[in-house]
N, C-alpha and C. Protein backbone atom coordinates (compact mmCIF):
# COMPACT_ATOMS: atom_id res chain seq x y z
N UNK A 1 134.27 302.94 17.48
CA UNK A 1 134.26 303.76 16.27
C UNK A 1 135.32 303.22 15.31
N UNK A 2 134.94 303.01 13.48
CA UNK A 2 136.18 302.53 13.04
C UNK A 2 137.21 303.59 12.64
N UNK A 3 138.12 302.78 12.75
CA UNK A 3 139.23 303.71 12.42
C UNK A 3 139.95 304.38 14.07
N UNK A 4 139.15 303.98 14.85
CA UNK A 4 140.10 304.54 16.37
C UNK A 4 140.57 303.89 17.18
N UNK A 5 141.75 303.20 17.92
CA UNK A 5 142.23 302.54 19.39
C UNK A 5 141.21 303.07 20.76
N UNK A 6 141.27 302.56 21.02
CA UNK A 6 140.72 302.96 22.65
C UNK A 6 141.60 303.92 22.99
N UNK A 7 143.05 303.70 22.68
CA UNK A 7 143.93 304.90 23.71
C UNK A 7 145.07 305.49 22.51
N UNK A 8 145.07 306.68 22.86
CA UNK A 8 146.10 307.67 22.24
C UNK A 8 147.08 307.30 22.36
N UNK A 9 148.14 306.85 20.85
CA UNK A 9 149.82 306.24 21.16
C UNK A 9 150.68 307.65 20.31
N UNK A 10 151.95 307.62 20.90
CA UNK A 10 152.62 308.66 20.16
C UNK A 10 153.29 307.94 18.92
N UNK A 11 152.97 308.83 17.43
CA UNK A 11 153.14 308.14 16.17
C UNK A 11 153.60 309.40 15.67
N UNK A 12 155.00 308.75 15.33
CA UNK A 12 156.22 309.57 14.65
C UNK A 12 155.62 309.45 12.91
N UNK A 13 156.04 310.79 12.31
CA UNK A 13 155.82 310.42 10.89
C UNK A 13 157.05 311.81 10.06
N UNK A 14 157.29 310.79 8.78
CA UNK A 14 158.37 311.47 8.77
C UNK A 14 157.94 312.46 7.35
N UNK A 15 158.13 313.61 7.37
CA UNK A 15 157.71 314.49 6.20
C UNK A 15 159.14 315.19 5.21
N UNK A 16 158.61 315.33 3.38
CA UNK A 16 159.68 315.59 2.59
C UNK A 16 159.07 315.73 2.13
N UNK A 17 160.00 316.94 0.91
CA UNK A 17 159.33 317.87 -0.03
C UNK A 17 160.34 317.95 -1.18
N UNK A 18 160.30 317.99 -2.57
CA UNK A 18 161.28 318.23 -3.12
C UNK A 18 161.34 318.58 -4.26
N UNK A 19 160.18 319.08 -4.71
CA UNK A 19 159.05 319.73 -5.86
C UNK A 19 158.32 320.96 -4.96
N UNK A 20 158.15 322.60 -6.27
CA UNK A 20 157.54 323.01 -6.02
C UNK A 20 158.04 324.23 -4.64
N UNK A 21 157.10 324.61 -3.58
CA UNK A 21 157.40 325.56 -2.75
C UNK A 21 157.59 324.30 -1.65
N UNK A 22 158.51 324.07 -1.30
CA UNK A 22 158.98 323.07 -0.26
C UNK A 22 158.28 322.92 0.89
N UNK A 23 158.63 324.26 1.31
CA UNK A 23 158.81 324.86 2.93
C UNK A 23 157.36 325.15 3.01
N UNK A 24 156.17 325.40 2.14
CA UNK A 24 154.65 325.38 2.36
C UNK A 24 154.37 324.02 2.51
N UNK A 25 154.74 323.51 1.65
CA UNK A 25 154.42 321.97 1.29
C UNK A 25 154.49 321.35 2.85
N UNK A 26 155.68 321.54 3.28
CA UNK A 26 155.78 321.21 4.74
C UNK A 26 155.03 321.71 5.67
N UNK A 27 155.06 322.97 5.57
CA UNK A 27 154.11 323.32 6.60
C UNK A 27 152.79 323.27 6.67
N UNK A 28 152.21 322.55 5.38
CA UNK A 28 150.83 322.77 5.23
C UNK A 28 150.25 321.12 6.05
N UNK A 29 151.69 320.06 5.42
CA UNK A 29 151.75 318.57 5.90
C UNK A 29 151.81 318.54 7.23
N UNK A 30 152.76 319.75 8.17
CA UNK A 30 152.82 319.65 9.72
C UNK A 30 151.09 320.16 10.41
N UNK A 31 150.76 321.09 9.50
CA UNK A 31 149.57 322.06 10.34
C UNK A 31 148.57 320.63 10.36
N UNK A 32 148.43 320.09 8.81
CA UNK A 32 147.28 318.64 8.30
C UNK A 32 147.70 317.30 10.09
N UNK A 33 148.56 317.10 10.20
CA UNK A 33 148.98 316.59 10.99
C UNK A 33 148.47 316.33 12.45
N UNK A 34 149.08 318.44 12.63
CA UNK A 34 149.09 319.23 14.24
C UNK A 34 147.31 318.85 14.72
N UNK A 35 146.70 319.25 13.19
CA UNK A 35 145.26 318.59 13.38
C UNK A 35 144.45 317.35 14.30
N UNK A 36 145.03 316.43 13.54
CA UNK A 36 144.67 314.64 13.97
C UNK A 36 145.41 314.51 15.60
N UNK A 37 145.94 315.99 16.07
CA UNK A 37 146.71 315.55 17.63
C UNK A 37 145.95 315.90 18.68
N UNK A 38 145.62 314.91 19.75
CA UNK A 38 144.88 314.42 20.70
C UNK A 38 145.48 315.12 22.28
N UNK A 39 146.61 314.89 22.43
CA UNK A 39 147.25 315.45 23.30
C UNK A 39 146.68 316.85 23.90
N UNK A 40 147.47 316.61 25.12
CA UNK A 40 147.15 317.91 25.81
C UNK A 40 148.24 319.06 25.94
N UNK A 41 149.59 318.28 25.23
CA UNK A 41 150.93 319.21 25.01
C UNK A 41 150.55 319.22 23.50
N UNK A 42 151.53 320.54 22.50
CA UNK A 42 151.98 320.31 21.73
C UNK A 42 152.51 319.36 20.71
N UNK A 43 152.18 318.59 19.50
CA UNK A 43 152.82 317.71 18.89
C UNK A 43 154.28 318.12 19.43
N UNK A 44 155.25 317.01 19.26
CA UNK A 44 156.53 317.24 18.79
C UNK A 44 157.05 317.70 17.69
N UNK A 45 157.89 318.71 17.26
CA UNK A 45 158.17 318.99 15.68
C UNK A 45 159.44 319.36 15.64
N UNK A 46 160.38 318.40 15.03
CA UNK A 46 161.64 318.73 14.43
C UNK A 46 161.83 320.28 13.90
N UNK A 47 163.04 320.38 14.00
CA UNK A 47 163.87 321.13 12.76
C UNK A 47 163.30 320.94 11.90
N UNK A 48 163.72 321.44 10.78
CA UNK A 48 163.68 321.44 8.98
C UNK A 48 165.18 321.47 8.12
N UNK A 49 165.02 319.99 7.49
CA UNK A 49 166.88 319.69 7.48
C UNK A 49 166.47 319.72 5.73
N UNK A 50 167.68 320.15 5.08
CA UNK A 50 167.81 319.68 3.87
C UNK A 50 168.83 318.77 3.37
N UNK A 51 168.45 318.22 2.52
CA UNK A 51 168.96 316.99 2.06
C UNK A 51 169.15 316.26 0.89
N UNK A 52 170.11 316.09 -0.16
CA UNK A 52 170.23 315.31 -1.57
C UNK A 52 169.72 314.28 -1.45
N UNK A 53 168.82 314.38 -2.10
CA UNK A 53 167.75 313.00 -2.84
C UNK A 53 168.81 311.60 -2.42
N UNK A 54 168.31 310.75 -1.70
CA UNK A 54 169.08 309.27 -1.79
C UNK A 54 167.82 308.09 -2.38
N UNK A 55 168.45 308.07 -3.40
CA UNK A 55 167.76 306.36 -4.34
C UNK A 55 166.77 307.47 -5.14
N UNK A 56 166.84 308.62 -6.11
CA UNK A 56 165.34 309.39 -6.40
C UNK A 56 166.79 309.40 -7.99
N UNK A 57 165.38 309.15 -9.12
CA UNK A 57 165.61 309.46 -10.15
C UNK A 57 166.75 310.62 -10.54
N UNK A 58 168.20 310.48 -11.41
CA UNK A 58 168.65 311.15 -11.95
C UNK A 58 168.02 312.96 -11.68
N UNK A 59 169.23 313.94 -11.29
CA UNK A 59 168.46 315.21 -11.31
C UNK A 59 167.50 315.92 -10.65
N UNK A 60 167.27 314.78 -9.56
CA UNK A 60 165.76 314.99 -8.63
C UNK A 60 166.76 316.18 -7.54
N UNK A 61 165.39 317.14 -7.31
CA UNK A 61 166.02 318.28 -6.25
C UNK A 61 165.99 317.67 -5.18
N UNK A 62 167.02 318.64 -4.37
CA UNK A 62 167.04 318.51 -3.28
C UNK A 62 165.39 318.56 -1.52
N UNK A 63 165.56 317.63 -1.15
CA UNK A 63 164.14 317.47 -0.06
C UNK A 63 164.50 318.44 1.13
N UNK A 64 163.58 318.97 1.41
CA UNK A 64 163.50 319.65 2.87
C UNK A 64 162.69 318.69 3.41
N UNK A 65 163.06 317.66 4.87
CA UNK A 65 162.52 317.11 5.70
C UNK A 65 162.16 316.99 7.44
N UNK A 66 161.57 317.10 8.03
CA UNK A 66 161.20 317.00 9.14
C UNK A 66 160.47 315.97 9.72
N UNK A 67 160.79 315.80 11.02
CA UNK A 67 159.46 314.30 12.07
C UNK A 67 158.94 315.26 12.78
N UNK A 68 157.54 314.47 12.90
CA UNK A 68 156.54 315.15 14.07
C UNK A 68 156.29 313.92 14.60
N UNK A 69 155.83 313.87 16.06
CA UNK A 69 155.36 313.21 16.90
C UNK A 69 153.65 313.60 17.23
N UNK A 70 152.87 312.75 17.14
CA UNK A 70 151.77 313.02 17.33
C UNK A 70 150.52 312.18 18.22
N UNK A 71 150.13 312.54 18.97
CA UNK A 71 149.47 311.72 19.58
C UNK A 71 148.04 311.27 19.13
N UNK A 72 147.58 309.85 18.61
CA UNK A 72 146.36 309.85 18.31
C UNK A 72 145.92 308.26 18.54
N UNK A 73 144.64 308.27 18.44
CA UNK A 73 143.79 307.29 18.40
C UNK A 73 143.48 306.62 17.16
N UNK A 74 143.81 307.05 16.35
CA UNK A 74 143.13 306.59 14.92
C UNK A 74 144.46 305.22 14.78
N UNK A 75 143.81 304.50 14.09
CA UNK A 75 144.24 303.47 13.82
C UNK A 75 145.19 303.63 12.64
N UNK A 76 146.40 303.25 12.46
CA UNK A 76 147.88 303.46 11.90
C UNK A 76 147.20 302.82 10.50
N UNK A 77 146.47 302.22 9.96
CA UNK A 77 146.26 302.29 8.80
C UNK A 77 145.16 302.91 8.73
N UNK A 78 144.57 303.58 9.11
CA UNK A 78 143.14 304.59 9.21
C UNK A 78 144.11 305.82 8.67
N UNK A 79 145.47 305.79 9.43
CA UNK A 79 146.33 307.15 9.47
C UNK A 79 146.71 307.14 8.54
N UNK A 80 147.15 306.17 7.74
CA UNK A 80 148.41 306.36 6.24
C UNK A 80 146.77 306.61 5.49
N UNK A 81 145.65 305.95 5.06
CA UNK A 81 145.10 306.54 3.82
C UNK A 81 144.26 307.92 4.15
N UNK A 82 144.72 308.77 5.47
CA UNK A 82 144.10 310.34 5.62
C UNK A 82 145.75 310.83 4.71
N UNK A 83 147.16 310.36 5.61
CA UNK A 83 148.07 311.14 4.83
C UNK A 83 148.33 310.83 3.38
N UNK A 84 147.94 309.46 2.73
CA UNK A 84 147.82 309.29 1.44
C UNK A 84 147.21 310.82 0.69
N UNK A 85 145.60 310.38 1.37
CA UNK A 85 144.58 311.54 0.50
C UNK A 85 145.23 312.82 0.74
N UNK A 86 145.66 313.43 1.48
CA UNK A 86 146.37 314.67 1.82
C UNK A 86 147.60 314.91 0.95
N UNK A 87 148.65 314.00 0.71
CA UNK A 87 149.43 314.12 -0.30
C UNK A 87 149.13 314.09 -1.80
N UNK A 88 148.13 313.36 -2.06
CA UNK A 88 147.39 313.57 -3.45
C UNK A 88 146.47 315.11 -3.57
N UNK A 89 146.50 315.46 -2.35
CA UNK A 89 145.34 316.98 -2.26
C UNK A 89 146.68 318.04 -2.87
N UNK A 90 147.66 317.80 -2.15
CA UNK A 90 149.09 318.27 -2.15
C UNK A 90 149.47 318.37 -3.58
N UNK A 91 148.93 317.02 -4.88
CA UNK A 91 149.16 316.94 -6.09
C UNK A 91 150.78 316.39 -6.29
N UNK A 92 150.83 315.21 -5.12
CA UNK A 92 151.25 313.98 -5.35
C UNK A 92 150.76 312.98 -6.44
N UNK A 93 151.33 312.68 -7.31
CA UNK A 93 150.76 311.02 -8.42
C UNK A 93 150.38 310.23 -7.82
N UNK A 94 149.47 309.68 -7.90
CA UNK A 94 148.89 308.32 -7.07
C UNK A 94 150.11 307.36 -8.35
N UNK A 95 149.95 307.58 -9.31
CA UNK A 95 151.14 306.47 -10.41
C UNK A 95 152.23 307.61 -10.62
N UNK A 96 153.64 306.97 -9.83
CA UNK A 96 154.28 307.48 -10.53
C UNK A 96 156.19 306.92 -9.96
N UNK A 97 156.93 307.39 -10.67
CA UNK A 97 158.03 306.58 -10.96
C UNK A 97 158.57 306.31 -9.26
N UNK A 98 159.24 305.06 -9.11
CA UNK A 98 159.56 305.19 -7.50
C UNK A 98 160.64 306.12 -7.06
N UNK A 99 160.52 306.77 -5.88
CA UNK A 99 160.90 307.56 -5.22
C UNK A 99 161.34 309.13 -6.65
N UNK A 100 160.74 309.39 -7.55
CA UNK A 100 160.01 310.39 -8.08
C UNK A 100 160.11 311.42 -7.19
N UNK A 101 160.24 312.87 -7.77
CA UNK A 101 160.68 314.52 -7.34
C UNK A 101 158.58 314.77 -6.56
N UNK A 102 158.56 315.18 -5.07
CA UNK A 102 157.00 315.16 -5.09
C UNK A 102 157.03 316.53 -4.22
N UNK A 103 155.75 316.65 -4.34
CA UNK A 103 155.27 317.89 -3.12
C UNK A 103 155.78 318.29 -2.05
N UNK A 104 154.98 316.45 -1.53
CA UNK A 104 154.74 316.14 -0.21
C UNK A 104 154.97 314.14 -0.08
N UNK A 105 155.64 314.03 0.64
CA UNK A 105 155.98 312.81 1.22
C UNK A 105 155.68 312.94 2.65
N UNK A 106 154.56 311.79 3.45
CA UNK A 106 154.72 311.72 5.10
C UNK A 106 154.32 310.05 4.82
N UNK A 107 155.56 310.02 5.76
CA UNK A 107 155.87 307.91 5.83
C UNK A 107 155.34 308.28 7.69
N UNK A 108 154.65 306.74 7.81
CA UNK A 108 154.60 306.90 9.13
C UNK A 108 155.75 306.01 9.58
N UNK A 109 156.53 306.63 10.73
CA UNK A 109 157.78 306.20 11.60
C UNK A 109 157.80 304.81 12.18
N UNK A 110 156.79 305.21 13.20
CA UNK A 110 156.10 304.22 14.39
C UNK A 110 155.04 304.44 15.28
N UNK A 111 154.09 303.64 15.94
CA UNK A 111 153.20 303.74 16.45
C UNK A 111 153.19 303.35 17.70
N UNK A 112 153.73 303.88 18.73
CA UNK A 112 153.75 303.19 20.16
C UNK A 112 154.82 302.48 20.16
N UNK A 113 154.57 301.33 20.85
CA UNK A 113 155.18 300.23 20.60
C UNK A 113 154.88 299.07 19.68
N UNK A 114 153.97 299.18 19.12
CA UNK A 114 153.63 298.64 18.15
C UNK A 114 154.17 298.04 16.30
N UNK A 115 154.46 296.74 16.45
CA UNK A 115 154.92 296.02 15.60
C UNK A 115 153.97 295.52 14.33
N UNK A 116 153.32 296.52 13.10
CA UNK A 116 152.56 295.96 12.33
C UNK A 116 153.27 295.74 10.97
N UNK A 117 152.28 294.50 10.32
CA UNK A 117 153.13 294.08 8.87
C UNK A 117 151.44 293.91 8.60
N UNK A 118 151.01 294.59 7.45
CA UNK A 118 150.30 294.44 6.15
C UNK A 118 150.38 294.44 5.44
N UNK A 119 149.64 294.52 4.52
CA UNK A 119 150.08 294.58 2.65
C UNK A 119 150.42 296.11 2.30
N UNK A 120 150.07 296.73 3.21
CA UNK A 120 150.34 298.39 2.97
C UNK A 120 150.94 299.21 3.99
N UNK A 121 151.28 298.10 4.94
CA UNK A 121 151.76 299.38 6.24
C UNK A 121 152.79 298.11 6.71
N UNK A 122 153.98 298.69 7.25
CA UNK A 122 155.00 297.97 8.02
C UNK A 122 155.31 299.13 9.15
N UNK A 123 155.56 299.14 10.44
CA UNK A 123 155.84 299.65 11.27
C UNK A 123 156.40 298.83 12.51
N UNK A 124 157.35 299.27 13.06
CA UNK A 124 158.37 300.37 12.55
C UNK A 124 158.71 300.69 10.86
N UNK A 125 158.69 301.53 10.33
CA UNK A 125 158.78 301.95 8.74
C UNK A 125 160.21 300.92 8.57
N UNK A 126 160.94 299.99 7.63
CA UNK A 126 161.62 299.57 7.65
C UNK A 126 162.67 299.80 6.86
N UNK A 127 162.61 301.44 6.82
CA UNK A 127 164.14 301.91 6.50
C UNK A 127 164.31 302.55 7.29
N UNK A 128 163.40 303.50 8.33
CA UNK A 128 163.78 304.63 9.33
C UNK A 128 165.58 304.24 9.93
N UNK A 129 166.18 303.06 10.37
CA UNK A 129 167.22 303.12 10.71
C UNK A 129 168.40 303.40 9.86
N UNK A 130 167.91 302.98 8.61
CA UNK A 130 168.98 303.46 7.51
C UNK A 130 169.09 304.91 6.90
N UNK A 131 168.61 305.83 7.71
CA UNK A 131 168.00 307.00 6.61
C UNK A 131 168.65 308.20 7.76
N UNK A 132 169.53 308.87 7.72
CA UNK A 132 170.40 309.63 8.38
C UNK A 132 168.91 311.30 8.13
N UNK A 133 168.32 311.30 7.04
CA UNK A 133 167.75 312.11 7.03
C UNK A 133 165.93 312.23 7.89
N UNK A 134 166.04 310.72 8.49
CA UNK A 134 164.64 310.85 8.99
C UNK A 134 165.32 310.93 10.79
N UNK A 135 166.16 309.74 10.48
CA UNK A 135 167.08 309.62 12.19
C UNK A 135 167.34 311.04 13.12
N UNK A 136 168.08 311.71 11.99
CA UNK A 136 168.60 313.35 12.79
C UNK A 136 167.43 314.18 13.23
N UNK A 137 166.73 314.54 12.39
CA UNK A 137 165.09 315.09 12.73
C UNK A 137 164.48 314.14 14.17
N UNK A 138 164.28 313.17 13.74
CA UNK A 138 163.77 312.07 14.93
C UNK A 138 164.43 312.73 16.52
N UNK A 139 165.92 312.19 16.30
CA UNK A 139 166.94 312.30 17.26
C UNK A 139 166.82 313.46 18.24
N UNK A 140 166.22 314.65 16.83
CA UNK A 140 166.23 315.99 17.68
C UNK A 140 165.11 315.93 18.60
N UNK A 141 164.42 315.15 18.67
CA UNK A 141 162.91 315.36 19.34
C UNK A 141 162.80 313.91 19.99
N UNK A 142 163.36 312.28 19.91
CA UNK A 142 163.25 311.86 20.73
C UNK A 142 164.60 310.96 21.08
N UNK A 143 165.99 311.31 21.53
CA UNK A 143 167.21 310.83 21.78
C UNK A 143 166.87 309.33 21.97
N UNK A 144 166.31 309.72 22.94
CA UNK A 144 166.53 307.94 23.65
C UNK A 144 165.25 306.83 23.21
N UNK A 145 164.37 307.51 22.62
CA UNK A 145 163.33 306.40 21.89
C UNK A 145 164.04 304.98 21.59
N UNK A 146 163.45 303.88 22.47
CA UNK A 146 164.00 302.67 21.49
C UNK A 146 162.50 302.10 20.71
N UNK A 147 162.97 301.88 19.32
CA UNK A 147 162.11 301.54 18.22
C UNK A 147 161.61 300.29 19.12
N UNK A 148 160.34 299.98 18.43
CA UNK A 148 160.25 298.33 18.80
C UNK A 148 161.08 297.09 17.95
N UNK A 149 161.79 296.71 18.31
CA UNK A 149 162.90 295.61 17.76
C UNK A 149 163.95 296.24 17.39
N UNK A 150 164.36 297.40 18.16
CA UNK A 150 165.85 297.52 18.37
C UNK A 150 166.34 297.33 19.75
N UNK A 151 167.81 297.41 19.65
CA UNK A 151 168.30 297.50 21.36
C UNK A 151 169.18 298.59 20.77
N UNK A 152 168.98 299.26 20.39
CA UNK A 152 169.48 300.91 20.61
C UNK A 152 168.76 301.88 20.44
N UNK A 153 169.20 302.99 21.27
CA UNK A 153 168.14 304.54 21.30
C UNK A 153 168.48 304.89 19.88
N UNK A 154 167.11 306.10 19.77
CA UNK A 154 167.70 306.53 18.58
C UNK A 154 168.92 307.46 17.97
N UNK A 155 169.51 308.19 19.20
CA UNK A 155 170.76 308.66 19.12
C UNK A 155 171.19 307.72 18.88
N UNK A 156 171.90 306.56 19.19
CA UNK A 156 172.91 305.85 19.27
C UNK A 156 173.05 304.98 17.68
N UNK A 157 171.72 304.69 17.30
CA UNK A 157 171.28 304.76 16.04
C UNK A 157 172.12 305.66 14.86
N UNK A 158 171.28 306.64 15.08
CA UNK A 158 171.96 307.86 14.38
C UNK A 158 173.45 307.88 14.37
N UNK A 159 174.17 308.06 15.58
CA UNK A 159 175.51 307.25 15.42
C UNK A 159 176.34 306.81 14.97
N UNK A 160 175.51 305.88 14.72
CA UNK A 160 175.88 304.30 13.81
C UNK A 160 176.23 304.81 12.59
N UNK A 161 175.56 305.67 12.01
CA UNK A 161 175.46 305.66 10.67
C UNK A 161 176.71 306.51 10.11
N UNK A 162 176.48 306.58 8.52
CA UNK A 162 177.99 307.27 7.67
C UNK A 162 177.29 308.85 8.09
N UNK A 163 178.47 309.62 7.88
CA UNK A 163 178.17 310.92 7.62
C UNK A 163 177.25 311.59 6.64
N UNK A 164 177.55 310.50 5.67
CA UNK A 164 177.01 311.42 4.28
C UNK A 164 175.90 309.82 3.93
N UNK A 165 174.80 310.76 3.03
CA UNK A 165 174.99 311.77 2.62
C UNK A 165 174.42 312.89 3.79
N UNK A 166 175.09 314.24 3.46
CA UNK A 166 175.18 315.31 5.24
C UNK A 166 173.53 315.43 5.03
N UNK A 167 173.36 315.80 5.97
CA UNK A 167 171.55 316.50 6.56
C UNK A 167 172.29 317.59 7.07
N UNK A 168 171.79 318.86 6.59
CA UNK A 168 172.03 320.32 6.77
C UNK A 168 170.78 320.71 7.25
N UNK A 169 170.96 321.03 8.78
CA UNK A 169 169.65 322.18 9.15
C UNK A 169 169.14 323.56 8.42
N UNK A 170 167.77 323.66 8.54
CA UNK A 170 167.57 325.04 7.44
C UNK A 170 167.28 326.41 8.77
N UNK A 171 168.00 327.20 9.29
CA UNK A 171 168.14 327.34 10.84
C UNK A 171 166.22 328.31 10.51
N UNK A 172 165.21 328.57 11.43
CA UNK A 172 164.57 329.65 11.10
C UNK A 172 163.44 328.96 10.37
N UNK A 173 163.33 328.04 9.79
CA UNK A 173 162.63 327.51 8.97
C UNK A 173 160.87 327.70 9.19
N UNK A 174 160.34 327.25 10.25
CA UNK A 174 159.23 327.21 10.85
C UNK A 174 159.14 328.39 10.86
């Protein structure tokens, strides 16, 4: 079938909101998600952290973000243009300024173990290690994950990094 693997891999994806009713926005991106999951447990689902815009236009609000873990078959670029169309349903810009105030943002994390480079998909996502706001969410749900082409867990990761800018949990959120 196109668009599916033979076997179900667990694929982290990281969700932000920072326009609009946030905390729907999110939850409407986790439920769109909880959907496409194959598993016989529960997705995985972070906290809900908030966070000052890093690299977003002058004035841009503050993001509420979370990771889910999800188990599926669909093929990791089959997956980014369902969460594309879903963020444009959301009334995301298909054109619009980079890293721009949006709805809904979901980057995919990683896919298994799996190492892809296309013209539209890189995975492992190739900022997830720099990004204290996708790491902490991650961290909460998988400590010891090692990415493919790291030699550190993702705690230890997380770690690594500066304090700031802080990721504040939103306690209750869900």
């Amino acid at each position: 079938m196109p668009g599916k693997n033979t076997e179900s891999l667990p694929v982290g994806l990281a969700l932000g909101s920072n326009l609009g009713d946030r905390m729907a926005h999110l939850r409407a991106a986790r439920d769109f998600l909880a959907a496409l999951h194959e598993g016989d447990q529960a997705p995985l689902v972070s906290s809900v952290y908030e966070t000052d815009p890093v690299d977003c236009p002058p004035g841009s609000p503050s993001f509420l973000n979370a990771v889910l873990e999800i188990m599926t078959s669909l093929d990791p670029e089959e997956l980014l243009v369902r969460t594309g169309d879903f963020e444009r349903r959301l009334g995301r810009a298909a054109m619009r300024e980079r890293n721009s105030p949006r709805p809904v943002d979901i980057d995919l994390l990683y896919a298994g173990d799996r190492c892809i480079r296309t013209a539209r998909l890189v995975l492992p996502h190739p900022r997830l290690t720099q990004r204290r706001f996708v790491l902490q969410p991650l961290a909460e749900l998988r400590p010891d994950l090692m990415l493919p082409g790291q030699s550190q867990r993702v705690a230890d990761l997380l770690e690594a990094l500066p304090r700031q800018p802080e990721v504040r949990i939103v306690p209750g959120a869900w």
